[in-house]
PDB file of N, CA and C in Angstrom:
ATOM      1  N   UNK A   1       0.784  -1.171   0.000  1.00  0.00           N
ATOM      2  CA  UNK A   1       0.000   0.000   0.000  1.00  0.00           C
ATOM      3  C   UNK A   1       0.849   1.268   0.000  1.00  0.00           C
ATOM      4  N   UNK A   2       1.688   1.201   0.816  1.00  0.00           N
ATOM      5  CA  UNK A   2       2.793   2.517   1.184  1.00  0.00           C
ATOM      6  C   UNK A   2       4.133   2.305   0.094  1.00  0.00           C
ATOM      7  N   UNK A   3       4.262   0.621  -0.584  1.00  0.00           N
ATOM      8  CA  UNK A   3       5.783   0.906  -1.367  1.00  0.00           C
ATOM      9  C   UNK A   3       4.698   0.571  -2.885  1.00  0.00           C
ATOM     10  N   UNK A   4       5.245   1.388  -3.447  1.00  0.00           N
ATOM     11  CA  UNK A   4       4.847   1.574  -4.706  1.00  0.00           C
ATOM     12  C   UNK A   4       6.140   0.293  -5.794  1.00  0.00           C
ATOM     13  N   UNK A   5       5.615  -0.538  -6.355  1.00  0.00           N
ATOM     14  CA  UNK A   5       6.345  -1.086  -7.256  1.00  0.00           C
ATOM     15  C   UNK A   5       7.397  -0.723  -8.055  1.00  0.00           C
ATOM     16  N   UNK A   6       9.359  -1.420  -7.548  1.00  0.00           N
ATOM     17  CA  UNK A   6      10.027  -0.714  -8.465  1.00  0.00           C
ATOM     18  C   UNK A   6      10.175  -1.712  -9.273  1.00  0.00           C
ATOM     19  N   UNK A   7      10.379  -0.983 -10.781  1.00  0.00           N
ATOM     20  CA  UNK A   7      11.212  -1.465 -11.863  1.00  0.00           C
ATOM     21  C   UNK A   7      12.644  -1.398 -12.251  1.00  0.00           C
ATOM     22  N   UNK A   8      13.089  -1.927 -12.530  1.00  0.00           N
ATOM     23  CA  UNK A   8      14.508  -2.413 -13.212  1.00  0.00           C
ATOM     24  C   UNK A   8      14.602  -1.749 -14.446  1.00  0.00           C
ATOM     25  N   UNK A   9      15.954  -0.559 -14.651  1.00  0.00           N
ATOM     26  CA  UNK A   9      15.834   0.696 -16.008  1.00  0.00           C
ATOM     27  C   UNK A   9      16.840  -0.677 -16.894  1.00  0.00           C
ATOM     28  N   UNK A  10      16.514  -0.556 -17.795  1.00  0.00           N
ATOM     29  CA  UNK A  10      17.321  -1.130 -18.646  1.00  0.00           C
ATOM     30  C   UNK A  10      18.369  -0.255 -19.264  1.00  0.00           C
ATOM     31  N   UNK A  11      19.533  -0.586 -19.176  1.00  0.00           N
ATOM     32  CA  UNK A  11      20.447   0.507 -20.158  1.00  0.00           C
ATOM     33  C   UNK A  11      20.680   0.103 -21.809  1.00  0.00           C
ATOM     34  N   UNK A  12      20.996   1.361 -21.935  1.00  0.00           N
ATOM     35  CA  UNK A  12      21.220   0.852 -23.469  1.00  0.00           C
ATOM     36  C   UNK A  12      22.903   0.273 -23.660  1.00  0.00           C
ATOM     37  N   UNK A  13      22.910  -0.250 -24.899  1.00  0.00           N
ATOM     38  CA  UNK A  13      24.029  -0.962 -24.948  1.00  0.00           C
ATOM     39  C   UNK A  13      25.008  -0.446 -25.970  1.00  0.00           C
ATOM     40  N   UNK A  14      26.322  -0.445 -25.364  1.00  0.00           N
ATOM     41  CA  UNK A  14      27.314   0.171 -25.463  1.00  0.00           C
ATOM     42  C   UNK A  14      27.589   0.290 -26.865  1.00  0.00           C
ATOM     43  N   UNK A  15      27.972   1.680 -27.457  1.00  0.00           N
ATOM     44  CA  UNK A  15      28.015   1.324 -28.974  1.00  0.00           C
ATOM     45  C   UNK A  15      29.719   2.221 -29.083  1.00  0.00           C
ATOM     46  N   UNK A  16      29.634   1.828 -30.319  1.00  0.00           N
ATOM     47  CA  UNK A  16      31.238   2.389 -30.636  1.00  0.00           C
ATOM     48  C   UNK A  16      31.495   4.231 -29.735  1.00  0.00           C
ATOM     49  N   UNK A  17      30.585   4.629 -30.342  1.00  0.00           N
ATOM     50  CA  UNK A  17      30.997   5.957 -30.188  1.00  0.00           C
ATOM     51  C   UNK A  17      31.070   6.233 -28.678  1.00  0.00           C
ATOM     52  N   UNK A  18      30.620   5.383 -27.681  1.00  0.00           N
ATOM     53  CA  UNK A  18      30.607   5.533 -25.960  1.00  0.00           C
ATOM     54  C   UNK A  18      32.087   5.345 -25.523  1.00  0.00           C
ATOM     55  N   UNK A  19      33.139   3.919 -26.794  1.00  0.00           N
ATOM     56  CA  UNK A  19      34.130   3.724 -26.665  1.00  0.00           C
ATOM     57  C   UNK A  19      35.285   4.538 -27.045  1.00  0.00           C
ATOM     58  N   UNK A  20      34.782   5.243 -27.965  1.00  0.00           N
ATOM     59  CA  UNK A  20      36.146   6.562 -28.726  1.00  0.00           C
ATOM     60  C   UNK A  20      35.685   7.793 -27.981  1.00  0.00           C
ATOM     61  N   UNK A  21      34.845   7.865 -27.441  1.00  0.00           N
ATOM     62  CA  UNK A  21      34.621   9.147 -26.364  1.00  0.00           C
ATOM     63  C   UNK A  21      35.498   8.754 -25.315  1.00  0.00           C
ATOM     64  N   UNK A  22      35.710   7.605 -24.463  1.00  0.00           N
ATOM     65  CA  UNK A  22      36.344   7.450 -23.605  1.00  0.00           C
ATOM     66  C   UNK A  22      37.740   7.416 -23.909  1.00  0.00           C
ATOM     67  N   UNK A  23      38.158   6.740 -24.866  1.00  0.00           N
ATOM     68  CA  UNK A  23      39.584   7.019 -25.378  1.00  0.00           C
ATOM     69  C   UNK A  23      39.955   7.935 -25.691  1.00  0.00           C
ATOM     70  N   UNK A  24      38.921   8.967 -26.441  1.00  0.00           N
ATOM     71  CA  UNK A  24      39.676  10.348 -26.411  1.00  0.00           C
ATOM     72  C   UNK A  24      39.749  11.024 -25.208  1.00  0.00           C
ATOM     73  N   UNK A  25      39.059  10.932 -23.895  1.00  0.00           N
ATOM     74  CA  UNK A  25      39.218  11.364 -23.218  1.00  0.00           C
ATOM     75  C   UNK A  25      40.668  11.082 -21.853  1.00  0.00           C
ATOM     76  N   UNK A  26      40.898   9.785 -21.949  1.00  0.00           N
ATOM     77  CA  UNK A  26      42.165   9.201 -22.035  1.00  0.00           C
ATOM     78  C   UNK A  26      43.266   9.862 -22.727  1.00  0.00           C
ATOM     79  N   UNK A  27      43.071  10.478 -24.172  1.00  0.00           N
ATOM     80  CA  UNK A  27      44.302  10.505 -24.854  1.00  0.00           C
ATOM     81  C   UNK A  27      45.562  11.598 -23.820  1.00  0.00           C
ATOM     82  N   UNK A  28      44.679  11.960 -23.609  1.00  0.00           N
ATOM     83  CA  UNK A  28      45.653  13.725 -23.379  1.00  0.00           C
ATOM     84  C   UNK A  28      46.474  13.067 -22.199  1.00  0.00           C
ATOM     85  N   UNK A  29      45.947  12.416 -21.391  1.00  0.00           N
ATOM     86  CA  UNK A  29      46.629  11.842 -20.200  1.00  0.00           C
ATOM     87  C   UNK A  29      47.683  10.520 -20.827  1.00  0.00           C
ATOM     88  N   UNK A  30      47.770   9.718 -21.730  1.00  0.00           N
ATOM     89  CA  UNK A  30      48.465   8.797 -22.269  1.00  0.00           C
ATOM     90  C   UNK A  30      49.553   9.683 -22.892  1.00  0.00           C
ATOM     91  N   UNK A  31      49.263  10.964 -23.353  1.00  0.00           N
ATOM     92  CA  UNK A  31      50.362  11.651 -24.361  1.00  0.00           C
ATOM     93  C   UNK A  31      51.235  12.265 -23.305  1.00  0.00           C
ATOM     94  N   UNK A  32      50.354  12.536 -21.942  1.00  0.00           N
ATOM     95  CA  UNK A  32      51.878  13.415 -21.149  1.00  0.00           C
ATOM     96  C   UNK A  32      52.316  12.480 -20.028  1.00  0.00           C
ATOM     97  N   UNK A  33      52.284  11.342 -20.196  1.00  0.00           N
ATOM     98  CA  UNK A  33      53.371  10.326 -19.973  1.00  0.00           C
ATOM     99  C   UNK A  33      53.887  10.576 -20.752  1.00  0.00           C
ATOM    100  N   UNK A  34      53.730  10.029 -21.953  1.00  0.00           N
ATOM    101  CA  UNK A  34      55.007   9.921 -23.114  1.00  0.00           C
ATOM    102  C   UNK A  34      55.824  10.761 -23.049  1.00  0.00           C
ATOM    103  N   UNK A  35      55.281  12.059 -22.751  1.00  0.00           N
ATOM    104  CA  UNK A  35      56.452  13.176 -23.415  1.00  0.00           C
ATOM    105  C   UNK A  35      56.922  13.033 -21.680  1.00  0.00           C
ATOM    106  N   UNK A  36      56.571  13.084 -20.476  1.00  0.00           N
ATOM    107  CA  UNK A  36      57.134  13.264 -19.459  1.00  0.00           C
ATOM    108  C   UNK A  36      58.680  12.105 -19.502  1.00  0.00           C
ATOM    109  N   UNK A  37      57.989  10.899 -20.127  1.00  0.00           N
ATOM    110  CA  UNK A  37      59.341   9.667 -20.061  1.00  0.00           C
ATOM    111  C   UNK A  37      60.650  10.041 -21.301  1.00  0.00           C
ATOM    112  N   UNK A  38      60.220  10.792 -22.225  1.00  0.00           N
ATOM    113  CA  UNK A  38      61.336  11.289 -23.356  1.00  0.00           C
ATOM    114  C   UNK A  38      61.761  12.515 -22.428  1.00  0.00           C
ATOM    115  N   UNK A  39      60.884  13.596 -21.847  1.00  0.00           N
ATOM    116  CA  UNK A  39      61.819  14.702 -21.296  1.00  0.00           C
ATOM    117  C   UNK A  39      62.797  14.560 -19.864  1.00  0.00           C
ATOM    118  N   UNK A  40      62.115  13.904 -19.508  1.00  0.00           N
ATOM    119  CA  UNK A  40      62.420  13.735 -17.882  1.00  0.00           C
ATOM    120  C   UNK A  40      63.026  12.276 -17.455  1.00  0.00           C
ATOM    121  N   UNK A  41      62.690  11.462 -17.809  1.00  0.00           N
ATOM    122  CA  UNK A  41      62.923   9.677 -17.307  1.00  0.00           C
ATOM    123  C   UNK A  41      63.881   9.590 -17.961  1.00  0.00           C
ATOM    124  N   UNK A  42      63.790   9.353 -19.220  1.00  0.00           N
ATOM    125  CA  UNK A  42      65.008   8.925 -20.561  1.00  0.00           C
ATOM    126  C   UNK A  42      66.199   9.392 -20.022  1.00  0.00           C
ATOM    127  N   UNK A  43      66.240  10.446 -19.845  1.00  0.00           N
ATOM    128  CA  UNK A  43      67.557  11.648 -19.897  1.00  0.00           C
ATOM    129  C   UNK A  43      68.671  11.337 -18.546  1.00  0.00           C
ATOM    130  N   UNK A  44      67.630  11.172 -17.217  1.00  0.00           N
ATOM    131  CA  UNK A  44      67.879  10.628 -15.996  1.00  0.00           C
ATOM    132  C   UNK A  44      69.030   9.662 -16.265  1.00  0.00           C
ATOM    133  N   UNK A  45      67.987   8.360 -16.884  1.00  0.00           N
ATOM    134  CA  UNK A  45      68.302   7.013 -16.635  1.00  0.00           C
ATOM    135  C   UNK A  45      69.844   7.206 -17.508  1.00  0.00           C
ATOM    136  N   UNK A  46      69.863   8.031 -18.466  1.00  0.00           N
ATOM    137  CA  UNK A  46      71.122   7.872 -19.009  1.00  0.00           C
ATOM    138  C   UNK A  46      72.470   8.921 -18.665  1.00  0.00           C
ATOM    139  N   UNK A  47      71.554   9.924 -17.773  1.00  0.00           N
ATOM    140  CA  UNK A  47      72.893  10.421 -16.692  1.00  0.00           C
ATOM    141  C   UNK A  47      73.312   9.693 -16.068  1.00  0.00           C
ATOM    142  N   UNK A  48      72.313   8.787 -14.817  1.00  0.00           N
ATOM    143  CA  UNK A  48      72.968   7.713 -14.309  1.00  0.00           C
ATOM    144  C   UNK A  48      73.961   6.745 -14.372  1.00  0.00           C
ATOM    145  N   UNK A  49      73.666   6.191 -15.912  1.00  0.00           N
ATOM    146  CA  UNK A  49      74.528   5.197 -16.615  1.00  0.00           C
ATOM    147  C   UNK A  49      76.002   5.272 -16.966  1.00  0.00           C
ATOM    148  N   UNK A  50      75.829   7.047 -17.103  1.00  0.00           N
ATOM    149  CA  UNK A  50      77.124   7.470 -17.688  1.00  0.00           C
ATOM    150  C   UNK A  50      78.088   7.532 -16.554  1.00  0.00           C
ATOM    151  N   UNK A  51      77.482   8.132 -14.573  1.00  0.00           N
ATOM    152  CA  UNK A  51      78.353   8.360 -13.827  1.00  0.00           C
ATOM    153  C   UNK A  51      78.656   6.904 -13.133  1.00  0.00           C
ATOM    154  N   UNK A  52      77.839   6.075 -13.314  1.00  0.00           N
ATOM    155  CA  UNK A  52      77.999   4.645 -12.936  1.00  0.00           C
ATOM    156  C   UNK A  52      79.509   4.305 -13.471  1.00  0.00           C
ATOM    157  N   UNK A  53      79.040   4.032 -14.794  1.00  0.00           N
ATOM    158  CA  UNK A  53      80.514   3.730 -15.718  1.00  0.00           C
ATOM    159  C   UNK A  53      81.714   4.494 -15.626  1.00  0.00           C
ATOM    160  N   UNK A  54      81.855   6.245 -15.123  1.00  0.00           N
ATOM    161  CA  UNK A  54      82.784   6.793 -14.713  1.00  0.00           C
ATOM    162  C   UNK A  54      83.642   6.081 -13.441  1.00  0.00           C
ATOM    163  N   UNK A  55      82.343   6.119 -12.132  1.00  0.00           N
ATOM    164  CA  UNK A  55      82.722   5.544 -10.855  1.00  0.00           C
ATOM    165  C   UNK A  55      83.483   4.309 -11.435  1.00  0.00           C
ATOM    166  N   UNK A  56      82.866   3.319 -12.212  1.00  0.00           N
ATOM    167  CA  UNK A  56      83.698   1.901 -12.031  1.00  0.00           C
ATOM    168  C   UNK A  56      84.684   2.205 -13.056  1.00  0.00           C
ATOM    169  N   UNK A  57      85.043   2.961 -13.434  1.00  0.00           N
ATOM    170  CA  UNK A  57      86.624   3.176 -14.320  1.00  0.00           C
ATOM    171  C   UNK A  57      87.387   4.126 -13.662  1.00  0.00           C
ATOM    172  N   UNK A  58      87.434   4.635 -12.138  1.00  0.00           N
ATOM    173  CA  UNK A  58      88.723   5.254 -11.723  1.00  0.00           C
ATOM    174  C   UNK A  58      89.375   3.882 -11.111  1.00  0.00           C
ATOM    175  N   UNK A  59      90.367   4.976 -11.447  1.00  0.00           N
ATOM    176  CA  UNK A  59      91.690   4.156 -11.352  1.00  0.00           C
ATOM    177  C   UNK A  59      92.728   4.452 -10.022  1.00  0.00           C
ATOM    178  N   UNK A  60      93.490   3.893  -9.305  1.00  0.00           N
ATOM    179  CA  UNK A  60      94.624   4.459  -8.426  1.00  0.00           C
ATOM    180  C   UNK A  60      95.378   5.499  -9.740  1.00  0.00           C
ATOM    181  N   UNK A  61      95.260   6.900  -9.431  1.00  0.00           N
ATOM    182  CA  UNK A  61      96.052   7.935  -9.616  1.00  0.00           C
ATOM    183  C   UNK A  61      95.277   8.645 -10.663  1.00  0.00           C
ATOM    184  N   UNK A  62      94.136   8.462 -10.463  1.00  0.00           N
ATOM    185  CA  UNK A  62      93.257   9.718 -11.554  1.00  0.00           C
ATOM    186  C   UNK A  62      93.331  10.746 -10.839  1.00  0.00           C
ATOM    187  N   UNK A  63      92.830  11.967 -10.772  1.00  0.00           N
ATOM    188  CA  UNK A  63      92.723  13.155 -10.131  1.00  0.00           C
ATOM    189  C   UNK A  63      91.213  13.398 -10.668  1.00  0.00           C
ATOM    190  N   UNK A  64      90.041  13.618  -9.016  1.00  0.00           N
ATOM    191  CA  UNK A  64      88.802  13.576  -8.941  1.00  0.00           C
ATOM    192  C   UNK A  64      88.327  14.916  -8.633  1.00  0.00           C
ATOM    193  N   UNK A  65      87.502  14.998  -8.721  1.00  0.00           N
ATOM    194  CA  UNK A  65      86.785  16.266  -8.251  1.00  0.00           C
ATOM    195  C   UNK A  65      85.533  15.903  -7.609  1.00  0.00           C
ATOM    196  N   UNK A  66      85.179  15.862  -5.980  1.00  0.00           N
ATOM    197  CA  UNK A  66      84.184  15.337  -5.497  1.00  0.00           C
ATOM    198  C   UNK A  66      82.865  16.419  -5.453  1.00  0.00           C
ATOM    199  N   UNK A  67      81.415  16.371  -4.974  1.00  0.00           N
ATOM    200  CA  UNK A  67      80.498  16.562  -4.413  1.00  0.00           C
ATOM    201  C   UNK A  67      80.736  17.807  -3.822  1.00  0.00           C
ATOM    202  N   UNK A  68      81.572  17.520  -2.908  1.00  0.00           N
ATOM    203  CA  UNK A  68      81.998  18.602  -1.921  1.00  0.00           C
ATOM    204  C   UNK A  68      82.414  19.676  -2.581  1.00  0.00           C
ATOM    205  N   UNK A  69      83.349  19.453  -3.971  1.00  0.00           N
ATOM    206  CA  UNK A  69      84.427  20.587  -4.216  1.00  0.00           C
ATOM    207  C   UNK A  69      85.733  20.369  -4.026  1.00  0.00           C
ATOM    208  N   UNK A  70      85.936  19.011  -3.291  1.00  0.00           N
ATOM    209  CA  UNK A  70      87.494  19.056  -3.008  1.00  0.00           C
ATOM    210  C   UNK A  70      88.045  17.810  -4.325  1.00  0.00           C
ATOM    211  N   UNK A  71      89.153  18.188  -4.501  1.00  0.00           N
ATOM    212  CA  UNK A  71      90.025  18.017  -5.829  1.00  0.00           C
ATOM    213  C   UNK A  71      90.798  17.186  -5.406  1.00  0.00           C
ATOM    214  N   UNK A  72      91.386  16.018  -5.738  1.00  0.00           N
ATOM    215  CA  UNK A  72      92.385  15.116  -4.882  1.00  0.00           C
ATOM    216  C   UNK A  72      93.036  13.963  -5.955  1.00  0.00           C
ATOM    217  N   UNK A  73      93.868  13.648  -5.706  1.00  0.00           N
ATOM    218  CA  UNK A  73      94.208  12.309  -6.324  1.00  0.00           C
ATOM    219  C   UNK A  73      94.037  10.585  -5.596  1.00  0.00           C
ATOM    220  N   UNK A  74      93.456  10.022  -6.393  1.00  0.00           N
ATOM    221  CA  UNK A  74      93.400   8.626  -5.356  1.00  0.00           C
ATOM    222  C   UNK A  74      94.593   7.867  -5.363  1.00  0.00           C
ATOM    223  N   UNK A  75      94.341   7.416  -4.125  1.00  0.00           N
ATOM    224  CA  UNK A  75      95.523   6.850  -3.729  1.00  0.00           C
ATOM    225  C   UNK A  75      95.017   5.114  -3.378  1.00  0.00           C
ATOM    226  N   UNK A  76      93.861   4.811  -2.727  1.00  0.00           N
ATOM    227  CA  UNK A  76      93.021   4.140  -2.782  1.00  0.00           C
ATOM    228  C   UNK A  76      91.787   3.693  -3.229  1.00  0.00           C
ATOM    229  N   UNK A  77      91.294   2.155  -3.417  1.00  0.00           N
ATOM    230  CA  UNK A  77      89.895   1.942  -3.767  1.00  0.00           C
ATOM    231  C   UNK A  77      89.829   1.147  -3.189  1.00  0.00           C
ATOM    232  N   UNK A  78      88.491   1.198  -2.631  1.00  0.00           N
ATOM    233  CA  UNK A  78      87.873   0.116  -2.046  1.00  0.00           C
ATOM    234  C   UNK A  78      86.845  -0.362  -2.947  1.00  0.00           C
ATOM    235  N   UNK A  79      85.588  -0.972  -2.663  1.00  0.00           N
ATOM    236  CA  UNK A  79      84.541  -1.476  -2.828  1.00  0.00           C
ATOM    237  C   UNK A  79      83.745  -0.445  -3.238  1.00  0.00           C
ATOM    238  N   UNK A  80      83.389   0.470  -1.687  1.00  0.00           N
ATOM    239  CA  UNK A  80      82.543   1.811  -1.959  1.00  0.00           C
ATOM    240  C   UNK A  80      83.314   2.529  -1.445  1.00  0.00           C
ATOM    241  N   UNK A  81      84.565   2.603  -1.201  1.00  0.00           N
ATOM    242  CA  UNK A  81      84.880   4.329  -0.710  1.00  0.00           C
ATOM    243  C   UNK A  81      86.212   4.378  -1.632  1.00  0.00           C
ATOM    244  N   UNK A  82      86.598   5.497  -1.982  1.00  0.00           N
ATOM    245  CA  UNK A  82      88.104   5.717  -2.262  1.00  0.00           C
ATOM    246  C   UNK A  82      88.400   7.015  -1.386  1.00  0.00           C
ATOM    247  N   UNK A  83      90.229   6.530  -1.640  1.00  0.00           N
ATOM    248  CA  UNK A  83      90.881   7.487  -1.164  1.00  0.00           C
ATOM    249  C   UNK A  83      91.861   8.273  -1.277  1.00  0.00           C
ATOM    250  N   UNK A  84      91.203   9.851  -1.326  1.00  0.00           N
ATOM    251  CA  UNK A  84      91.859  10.850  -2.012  1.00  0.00           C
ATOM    252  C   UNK A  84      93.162  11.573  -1.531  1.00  0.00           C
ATOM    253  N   UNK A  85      94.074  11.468  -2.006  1.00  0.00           N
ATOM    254  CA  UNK A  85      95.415  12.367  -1.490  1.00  0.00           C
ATOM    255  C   UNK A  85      95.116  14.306  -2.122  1.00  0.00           C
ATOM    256  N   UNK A  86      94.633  14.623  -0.971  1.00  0.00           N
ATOM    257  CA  UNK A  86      94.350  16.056  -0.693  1.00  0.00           C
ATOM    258  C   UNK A  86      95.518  17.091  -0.778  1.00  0.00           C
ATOM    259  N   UNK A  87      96.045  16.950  -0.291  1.00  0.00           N
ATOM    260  CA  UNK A  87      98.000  17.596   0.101  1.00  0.00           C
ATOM    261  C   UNK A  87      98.771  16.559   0.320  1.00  0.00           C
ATOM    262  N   UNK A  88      99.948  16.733   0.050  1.00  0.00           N
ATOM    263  CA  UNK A  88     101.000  16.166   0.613  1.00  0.00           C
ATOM    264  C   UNK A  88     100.788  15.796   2.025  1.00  0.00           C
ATOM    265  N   UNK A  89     100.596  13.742   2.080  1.00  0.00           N
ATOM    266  CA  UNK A  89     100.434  13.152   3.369  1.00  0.00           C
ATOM    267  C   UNK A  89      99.115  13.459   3.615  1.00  0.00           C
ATOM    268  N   UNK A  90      98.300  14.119   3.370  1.00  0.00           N
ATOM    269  CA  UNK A  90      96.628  14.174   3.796  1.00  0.00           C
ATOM    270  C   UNK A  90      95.542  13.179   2.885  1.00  0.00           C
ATOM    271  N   UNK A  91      95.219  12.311   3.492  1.00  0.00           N
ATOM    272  CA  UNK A  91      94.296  11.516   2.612  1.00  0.00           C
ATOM    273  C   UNK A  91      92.737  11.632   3.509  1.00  0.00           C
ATOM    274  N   UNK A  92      92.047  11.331   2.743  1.00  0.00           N
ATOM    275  CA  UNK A  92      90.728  11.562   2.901  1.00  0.00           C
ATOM    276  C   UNK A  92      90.216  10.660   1.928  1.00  0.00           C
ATOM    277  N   UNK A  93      89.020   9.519   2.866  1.00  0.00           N
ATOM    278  CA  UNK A  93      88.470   9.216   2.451  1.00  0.00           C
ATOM    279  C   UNK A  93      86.986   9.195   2.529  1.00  0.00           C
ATOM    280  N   UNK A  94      86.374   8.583   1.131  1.00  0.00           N
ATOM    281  CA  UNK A  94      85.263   9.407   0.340  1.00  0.00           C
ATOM    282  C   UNK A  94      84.242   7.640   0.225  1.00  0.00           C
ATOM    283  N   UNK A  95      82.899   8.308  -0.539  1.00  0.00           N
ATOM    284  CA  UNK A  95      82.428   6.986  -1.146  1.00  0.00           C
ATOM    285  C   UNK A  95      82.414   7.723  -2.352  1.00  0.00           C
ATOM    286  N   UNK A  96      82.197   6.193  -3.323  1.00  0.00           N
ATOM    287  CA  UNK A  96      82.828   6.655  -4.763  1.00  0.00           C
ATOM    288  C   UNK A  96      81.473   6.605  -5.220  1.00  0.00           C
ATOM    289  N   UNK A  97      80.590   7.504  -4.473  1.00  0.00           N
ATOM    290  CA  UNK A  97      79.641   8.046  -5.617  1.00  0.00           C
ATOM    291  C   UNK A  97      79.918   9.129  -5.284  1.00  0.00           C
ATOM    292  N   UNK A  98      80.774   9.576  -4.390  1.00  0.00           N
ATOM    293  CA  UNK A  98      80.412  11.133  -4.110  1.00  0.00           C
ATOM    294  C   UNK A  98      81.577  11.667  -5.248  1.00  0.00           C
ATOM    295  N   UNK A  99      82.480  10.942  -5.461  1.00  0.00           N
ATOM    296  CA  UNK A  99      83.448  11.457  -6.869  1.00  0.00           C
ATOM    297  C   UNK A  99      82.014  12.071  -8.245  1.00  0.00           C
ATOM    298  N   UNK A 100      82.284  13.304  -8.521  1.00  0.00           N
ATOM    299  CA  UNK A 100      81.342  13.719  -9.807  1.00  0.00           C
ATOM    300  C   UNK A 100      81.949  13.776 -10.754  1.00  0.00           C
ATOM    301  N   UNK A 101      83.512  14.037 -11.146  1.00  0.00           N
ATOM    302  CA  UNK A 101      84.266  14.141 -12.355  1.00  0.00           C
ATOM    303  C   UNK A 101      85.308  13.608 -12.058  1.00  0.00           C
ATOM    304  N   UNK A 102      86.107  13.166 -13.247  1.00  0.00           N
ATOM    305  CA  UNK A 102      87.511  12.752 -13.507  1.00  0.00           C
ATOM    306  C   UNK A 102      87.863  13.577 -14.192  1.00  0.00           C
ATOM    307  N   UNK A 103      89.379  14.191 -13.822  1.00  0.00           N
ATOM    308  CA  UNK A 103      89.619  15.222 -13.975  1.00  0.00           C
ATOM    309  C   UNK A 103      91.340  14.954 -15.185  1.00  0.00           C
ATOM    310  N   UNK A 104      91.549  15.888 -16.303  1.00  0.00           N
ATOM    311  CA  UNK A 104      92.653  15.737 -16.948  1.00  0.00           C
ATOM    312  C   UNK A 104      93.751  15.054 -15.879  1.00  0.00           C
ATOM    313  N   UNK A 105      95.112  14.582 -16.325  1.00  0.00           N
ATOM    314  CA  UNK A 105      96.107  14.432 -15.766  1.00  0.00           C
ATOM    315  C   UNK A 105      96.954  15.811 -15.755  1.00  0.00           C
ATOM    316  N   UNK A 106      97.168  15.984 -14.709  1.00  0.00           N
ATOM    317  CA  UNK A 106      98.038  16.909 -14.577  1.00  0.00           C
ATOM    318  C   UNK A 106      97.378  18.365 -14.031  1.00  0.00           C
ATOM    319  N   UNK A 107      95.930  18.420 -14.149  1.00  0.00           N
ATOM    320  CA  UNK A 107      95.218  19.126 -13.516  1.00  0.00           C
ATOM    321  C   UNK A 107      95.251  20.112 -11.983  1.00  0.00           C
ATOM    322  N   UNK A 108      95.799  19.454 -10.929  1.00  0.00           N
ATOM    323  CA  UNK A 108      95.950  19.267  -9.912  1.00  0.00           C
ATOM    324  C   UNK A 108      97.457  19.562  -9.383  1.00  0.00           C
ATOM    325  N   UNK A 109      97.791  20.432  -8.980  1.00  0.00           N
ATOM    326  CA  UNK A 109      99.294  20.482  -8.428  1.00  0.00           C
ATOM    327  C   UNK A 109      99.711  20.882  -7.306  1.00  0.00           C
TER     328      UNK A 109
END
C-alpha cells in the first residue's frame, strides 16, 4: 500500500561511439606520460649510466673532483669508498659516488 512497485531501467548498450569518447578522453593523459618519459625519465636514466661507468673506471692515480668541491688524487679503492690524497700526506676518504668528475692528468698540483 505505502511501497509503490520498483522497476529495473534497462540501459542501453554500449556502442562504438561511448568507446572513442572514452579514449579520447584518455588521450591527453596517455600523451603526457610519453612526453614526461622522453623529457624527464630517458635523460635521468642515461645520466645515471654514464656516472655509474665513470665511478667503475677510476683508477689508483686519476685526479677527482668530489660533491663537496674538493680536488684530490686517489691513492686508494675500495669497494665503496676511495681514497683521495688532498695535500702532501693528507688523505681523505670518500664513497665513490660522491666522486662527480675525472679530472685531466696533470690538472691538480
Amino acid at each position: 500500500m505505502f511501497i509503490s512497485s520498483a522497476f529495473a531501467q534497462t540501459t542501453a548498450a554500449a556502442t562504438g561511439s561511448d568507446f572513442q569518447s572514452t579514449l579520447m578522453s584518455m588521450l591527453p593523459l596517455v600523451l603526457m606520460f610519453v612526453v614526461l618519459y622522453f623529457v624527464m625519465i630517458r635523460p635521468q636514466m642515461k645520466k645515471q649510466k654514464e656516472h655509474k661507468a665513470m665511478i667503475d673506471a677510476i683508477a689508483k692515480g686519476d685526479e677527482v673532483a668530489t660533491v663537496g668541491g674538493v680536488l684530490g688524487k686517489v691513492t686508494k679503492i675500495g669497494d665503496t669508498t676511495v681514497s683521495l690524497e688532498v695535500a702532501s700526506g693528507v688523505e681523505v676518504q670518500l664513497q665513490r659516488s660522491a666522486v662527480v668528475q675525472v679530472l685531466p692528468k696533470g690538472s691538480i698540483k
